[in-house]
C-alpha atoms as a PDB file:
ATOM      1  CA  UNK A   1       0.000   0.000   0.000  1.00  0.00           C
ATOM      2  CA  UNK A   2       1.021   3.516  -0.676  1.00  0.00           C
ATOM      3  CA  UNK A   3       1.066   6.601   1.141  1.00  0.00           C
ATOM      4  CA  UNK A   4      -0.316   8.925  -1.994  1.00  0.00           C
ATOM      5  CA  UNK A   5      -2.689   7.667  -4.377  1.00  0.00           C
ATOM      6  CA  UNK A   6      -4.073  10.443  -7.565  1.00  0.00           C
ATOM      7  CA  UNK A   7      -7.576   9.877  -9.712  1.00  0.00           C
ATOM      8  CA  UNK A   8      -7.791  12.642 -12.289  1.00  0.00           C
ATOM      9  CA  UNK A   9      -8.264  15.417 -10.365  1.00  0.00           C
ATOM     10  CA  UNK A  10      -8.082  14.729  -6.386  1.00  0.00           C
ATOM     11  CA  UNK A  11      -4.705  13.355  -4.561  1.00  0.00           C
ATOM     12  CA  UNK A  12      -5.110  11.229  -1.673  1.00  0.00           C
ATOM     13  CA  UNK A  13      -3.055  10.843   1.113  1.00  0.00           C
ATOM     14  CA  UNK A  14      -2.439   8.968   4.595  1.00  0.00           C
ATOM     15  CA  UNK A  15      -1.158  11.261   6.720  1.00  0.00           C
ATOM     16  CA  UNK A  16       1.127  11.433   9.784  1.00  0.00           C
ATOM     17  CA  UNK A  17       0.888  14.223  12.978  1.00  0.00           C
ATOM     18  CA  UNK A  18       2.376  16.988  11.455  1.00  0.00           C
ATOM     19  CA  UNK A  19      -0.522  17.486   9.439  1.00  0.00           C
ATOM     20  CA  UNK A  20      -2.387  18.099  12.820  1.00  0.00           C
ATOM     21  CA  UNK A  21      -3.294  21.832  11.500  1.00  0.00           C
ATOM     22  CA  UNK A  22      -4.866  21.295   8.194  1.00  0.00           C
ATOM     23  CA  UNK A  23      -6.988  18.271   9.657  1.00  0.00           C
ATOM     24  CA  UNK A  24      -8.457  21.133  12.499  1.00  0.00           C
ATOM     25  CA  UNK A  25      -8.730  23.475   9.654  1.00  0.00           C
ATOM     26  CA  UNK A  26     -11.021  20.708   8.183  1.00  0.00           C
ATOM     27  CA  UNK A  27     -13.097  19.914  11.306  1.00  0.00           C
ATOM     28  CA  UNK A  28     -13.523  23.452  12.201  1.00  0.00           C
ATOM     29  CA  UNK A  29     -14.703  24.527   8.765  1.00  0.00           C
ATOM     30  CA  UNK A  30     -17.535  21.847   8.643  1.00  0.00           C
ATOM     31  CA  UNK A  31     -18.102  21.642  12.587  1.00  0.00           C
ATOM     32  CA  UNK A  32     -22.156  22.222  12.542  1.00  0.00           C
ATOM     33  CA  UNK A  33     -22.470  19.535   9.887  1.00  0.00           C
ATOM     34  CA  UNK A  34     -20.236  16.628  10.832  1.00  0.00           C
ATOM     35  CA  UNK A  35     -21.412  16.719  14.571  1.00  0.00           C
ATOM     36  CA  UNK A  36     -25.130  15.737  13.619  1.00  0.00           C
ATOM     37  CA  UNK A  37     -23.854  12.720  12.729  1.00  0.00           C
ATOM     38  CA  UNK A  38     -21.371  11.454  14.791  1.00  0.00           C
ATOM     39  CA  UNK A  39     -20.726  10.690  18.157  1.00  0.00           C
ATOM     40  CA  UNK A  40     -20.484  13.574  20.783  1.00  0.00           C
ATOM     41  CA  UNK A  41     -17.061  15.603  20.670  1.00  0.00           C
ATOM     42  CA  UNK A  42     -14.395  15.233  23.551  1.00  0.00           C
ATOM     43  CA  UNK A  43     -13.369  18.721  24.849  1.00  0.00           C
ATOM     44  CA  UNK A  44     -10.356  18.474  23.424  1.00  0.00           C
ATOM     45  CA  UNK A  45     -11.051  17.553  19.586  1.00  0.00           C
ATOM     46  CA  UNK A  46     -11.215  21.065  18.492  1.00  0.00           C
ATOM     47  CA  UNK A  47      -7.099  20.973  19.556  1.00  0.00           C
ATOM     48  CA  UNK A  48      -4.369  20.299  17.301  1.00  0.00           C
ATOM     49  CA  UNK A  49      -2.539  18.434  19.882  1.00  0.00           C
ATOM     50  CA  UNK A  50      -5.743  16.229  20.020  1.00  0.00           C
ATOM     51  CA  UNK A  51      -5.514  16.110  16.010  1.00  0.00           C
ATOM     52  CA  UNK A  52      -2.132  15.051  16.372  1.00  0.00           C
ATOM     53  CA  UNK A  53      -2.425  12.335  19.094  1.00  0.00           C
ATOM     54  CA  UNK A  54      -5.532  10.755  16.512  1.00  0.00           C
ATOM     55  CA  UNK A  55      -3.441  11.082  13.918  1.00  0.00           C
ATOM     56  CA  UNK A  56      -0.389   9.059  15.215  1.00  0.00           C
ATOM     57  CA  UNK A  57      -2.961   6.289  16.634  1.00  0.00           C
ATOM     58  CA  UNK A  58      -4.741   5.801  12.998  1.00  0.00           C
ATOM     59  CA  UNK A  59      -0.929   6.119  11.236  1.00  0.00           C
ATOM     60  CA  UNK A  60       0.068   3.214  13.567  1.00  0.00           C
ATOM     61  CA  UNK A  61      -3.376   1.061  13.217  1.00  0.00           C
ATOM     62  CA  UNK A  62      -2.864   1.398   9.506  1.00  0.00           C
ATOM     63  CA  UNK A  63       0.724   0.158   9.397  1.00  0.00           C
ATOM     64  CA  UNK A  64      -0.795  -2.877  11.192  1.00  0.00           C
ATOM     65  CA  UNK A  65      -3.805  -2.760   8.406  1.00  0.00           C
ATOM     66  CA  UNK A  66      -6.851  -2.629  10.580  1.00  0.00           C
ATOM     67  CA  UNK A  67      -7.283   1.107   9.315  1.00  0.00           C
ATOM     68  CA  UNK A  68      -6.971   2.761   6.718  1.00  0.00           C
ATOM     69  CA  UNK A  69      -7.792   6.544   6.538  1.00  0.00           C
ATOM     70  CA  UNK A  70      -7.758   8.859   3.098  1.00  0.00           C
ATOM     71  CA  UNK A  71      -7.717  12.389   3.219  1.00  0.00           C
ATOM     72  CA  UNK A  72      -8.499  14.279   0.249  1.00  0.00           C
ATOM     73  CA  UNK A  73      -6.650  16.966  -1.846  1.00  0.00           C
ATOM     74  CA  UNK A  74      -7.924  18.992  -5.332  1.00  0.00           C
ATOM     75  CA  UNK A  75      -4.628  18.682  -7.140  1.00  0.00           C
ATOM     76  CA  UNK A  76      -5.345  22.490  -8.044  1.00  0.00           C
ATOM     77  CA  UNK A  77      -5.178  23.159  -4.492  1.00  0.00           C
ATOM     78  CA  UNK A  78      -3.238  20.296  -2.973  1.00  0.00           C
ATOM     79  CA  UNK A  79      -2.812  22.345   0.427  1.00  0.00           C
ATOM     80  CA  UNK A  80      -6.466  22.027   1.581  1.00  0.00           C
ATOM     81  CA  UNK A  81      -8.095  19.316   2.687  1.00  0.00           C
ATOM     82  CA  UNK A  82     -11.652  18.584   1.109  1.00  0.00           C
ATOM     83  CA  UNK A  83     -12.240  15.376   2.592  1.00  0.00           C
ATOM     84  CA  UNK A  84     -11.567  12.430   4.310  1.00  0.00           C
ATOM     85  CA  UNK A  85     -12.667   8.385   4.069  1.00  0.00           C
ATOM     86  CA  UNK A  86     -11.542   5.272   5.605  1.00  0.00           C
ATOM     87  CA  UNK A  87     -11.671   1.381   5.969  1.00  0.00           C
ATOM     88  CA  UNK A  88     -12.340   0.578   9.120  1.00  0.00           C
ATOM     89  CA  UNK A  89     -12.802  -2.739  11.679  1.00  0.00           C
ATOM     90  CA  UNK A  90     -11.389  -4.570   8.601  1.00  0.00           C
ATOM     91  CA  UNK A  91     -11.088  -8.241   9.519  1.00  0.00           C
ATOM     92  CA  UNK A  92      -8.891 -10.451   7.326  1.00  0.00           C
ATOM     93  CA  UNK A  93      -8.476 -14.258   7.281  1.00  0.00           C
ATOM     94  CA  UNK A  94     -12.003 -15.971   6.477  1.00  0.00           C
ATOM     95  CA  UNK A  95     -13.610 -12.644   6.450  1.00  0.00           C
ATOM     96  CA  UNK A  96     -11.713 -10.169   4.571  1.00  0.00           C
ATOM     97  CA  UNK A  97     -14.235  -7.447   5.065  1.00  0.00           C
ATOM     98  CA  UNK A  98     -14.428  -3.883   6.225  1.00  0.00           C
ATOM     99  CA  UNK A  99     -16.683  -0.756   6.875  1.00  0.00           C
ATOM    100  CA  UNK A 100     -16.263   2.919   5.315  1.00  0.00           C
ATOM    101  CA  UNK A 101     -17.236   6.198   6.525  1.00  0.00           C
ATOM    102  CA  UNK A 102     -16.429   9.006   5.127  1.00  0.00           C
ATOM    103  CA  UNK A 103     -17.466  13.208   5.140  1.00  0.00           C
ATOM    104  CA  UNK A 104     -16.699  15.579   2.762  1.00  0.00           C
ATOM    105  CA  UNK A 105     -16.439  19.901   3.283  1.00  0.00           C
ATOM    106  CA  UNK A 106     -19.451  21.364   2.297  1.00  0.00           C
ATOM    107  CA  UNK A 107     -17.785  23.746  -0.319  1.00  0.00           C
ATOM    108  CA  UNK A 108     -17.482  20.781  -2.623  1.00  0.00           C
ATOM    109  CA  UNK A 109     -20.736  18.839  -2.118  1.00  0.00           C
ATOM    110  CA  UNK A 110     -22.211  18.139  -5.432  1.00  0.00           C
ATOM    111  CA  UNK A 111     -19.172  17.843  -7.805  1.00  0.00           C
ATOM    112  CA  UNK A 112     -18.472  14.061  -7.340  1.00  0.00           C
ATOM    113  CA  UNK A 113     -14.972  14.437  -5.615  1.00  0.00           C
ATOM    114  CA  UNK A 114     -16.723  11.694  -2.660  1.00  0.00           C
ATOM    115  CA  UNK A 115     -17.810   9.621  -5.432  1.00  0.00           C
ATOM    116  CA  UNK A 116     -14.002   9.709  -7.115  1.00  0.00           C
ATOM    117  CA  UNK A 117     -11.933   9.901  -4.564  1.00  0.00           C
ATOM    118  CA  UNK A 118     -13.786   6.581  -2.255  1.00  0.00           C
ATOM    119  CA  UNK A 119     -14.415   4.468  -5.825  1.00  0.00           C
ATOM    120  CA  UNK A 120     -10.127   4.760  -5.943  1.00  0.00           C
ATOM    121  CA  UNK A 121     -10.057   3.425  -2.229  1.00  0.00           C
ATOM    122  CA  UNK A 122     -12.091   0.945  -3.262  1.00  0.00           C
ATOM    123  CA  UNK A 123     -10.227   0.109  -6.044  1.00  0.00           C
ATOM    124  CA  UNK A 124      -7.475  -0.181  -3.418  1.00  0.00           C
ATOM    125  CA  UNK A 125      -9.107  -1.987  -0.557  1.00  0.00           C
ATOM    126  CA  UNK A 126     -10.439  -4.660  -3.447  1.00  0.00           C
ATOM    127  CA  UNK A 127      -7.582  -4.714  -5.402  1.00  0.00           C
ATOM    128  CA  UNK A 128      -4.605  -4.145  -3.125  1.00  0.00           C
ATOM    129  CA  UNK A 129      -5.492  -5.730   0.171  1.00  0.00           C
ATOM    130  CA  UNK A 130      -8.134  -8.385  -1.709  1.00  0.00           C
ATOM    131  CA  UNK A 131     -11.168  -7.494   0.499  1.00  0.00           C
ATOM    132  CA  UNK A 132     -13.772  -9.633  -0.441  1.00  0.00           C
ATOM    133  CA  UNK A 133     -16.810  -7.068   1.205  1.00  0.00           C
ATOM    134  CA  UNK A 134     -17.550  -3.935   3.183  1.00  0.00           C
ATOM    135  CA  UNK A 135     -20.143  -2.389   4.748  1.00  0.00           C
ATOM    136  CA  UNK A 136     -21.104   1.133   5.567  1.00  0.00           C
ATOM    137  CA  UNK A 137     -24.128   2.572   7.623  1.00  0.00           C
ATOM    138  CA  UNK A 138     -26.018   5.640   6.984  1.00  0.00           C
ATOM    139  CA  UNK A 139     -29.111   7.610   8.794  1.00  0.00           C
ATOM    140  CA  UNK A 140     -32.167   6.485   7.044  1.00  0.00           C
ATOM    141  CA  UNK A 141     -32.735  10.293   6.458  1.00  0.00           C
ATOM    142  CA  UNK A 142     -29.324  11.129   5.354  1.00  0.00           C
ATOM    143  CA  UNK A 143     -30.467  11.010   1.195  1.00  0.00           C
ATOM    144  CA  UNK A 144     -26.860  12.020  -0.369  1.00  0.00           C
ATOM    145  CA  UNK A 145     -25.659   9.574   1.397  1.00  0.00           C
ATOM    146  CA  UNK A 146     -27.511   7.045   0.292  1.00  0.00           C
ATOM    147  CA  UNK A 147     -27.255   8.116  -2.875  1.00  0.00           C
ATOM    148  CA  UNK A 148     -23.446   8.163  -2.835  1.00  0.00           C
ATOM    149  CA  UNK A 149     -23.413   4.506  -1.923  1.00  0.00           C
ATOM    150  CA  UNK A 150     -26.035   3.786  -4.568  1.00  0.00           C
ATOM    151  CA  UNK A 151     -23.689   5.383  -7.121  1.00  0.00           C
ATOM    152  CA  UNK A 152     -20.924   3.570  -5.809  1.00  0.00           C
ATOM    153  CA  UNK A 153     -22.532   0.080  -6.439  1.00  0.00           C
ATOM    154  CA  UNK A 154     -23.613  -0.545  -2.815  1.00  0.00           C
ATOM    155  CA  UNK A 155     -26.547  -2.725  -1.786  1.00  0.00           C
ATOM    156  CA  UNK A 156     -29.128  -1.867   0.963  1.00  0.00           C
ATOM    157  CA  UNK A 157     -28.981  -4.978   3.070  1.00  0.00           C
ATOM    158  CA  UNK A 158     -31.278  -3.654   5.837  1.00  0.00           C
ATOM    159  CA  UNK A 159     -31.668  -1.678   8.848  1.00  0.00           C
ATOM    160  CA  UNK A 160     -29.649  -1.624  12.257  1.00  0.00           C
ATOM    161  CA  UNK A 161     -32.042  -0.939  14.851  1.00  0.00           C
ATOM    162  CA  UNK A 162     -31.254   1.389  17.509  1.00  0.00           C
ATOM    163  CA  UNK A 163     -27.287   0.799  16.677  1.00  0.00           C
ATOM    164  CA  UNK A 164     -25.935   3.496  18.139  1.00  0.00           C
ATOM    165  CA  UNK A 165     -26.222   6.596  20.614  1.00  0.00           C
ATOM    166  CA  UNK A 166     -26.020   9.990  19.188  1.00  0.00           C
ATOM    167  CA  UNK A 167     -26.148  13.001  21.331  1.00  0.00           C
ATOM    168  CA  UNK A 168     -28.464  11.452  23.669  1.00  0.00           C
ATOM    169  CA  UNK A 169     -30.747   9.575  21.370  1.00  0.00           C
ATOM    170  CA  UNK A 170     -30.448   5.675  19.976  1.00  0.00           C
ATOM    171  CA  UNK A 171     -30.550   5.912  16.452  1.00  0.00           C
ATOM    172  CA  UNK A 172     -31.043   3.085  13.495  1.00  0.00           C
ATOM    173  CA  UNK A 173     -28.898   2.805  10.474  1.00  0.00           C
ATOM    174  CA  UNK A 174     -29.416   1.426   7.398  1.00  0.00           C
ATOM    175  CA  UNK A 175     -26.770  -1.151   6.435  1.00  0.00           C
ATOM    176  CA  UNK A 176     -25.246  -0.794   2.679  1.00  0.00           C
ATOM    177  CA  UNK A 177     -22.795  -3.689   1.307  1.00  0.00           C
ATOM    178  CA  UNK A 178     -20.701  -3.877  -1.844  1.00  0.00           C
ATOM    179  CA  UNK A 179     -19.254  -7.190  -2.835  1.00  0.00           C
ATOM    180  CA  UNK A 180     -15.585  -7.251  -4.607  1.00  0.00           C
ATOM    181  CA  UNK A 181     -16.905  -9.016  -7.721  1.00  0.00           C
ATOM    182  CA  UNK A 182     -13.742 -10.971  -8.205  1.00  0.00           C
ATOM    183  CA  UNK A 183     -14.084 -12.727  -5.888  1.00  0.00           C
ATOM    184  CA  UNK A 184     -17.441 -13.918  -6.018  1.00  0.00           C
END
């Protein structure tokens, strides 16, 4: 696996804890619209020593390949970060399957840089690492979402009832699946 990977017009990159101050740069900017999805903040996450500590942990989970985290660069502007995906809880041996999650600054929703950038990590994850599946869960309401997936050749599988607590309220998700086809 690499450390830089390009599609035509994004550049993606794992990075390491010195790129702490563009990843706060990225939370910051798109604060009100990550956190109604995700789990409640620690104090601390808005710090880039926080950024920095997260960063380190995911660089060394990824070296032993039960992570894998993307962030996301316009090659005209390769100093910004636009967004960020990853393969997570991947399992190998008889399973060989992970989940992705992903978000995206609003200032580019709508001009298929998700849809580009996670097909090449897919490409990756299938090819590369010869996942055979992976999974990814999404709010029932959340409708770009689900369209992204849809795009991306996912399957609805189902719903995940009351799968986890977010900010104070159990929530379902509905469970999407893509298959790596050759392996089927």
């Amino acid at each position: 696996m690499e450390m830089v990977y390009e599609t035509p017009r994004l550049v993606l990159k794992i990075l390491r804890e010195d790129a702490a101050e563009k990843v706060l740069d990225f939370y910051e900017e798109n604060k009100e619209i990550f956190e109604r999805y995700e789990l409640d903040r620690e104090r601390n996450f808005y710090t880039k020593a926080h950024q920095a500590a997260l960063l380190r942990c995911e660089y060394n989970l990824i070296l032993r390949l039960q992570l894998v985290r993307f962030w996301v660069f316009e090659k005209e502007n390769p100093k910004r970060i636009i967004g960020t995906f990853s393969f997570h809880n991947i399992r190998q041996s008889a399973y060989m399957d992970c989940e992705l999650g992903y978000k995206f600054h609003q200032d580019v929703w709508r001009k298929g840089y998700a849809r580009e950038s996670i097909q090449r990590g897919i490409e990756i994850m299938f090819g590369e690492l010869e996942m055979h599946r992976m999974e990814a869960l999404v709010m029932p309401e959340n409708e770009p979402s689900k369209h992204l997936l849809k795009a991306l050749g996912f399957k609805l599988e189902g719903v995940k009832r009351q799968n986890v607590k977010l900010h104070g309220v159990w929530c379902d998700h509905e469970v999407y699946s893509l298959l790596n086809e050759k392996m089927l």
